[in-house]
Protein backbone atom coordinates (compact mmCIF):
# COMPACT_ATOMS: atom_id res chain seq x y z
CA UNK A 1 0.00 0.00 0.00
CA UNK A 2 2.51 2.39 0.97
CA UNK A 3 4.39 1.73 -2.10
CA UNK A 4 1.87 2.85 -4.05
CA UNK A 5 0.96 6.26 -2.30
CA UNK A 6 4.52 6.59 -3.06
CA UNK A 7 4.37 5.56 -6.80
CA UNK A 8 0.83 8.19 -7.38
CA UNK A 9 2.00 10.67 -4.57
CA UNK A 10 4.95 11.17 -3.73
CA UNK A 11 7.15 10.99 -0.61
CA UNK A 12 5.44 13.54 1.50
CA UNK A 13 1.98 11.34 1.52
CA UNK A 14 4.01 8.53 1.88
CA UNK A 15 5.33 9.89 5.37
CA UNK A 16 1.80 11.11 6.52
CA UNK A 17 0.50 7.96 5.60
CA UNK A 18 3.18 6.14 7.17
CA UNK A 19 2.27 8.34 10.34
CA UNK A 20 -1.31 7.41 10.32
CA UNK A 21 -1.31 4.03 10.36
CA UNK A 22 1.32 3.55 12.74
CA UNK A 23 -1.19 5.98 15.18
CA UNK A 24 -4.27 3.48 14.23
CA UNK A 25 -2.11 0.85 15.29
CA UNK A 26 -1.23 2.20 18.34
CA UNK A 27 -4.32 2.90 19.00
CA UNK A 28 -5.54 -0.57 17.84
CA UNK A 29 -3.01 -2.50 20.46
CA UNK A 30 -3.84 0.03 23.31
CA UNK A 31 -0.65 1.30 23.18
CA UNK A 32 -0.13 5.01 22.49
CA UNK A 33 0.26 7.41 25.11
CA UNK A 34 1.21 11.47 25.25
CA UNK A 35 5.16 10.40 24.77
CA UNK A 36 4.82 7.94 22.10
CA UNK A 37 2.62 10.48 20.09
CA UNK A 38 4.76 13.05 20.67
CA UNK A 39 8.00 11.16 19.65
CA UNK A 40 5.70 10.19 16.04
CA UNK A 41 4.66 13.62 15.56
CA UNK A 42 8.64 14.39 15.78
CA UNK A 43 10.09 12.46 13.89
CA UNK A 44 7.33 13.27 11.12
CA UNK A 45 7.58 16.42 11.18
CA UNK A 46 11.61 15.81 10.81
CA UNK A 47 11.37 13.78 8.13
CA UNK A 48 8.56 15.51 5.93
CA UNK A 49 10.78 18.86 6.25
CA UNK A 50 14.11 16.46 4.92
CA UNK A 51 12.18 15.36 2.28
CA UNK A 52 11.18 19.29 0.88
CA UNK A 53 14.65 20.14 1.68
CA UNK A 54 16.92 17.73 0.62
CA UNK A 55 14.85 18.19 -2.85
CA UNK A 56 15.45 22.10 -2.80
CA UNK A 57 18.87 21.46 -2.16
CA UNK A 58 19.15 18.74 -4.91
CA UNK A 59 17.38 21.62 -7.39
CA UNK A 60 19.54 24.17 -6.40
CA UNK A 61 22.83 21.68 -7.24
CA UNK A 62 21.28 20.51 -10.57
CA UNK A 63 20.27 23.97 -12.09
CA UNK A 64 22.74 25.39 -13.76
């Protein structure tokens, strides 16, 4: 599943999506609490800003 969201949408709905289900999962086994959703919503927000930047840096090397 995730590999197509990544295929039709691209890295950046791949992470949220990613995100999401590992919440319903959580949430499925009982086991999120205020750390553990903190820590996801970290790391998320982490990795979707690596993702826009490492591909405005990789635009900025490639245009000349």
């Amino acid at each position: 599943m995730l590999f197509y969201i990544s295929q039709h949408f691209g890295g950046e709905a791949t992470v949220l999506s990613t995100t999401a289900l590992d919440v319903g999962a959580a949430l499925l086994i009982g086991k999120l609490d205020l750390k553990a959703g903190v820590e996801l919503i970290i790391i998320t927000i982490f990795v979707y800003v690596s993702i826009r930047v490492a591909r405005l840096i990789a635009s900025l090397l490639t245009s000349s």
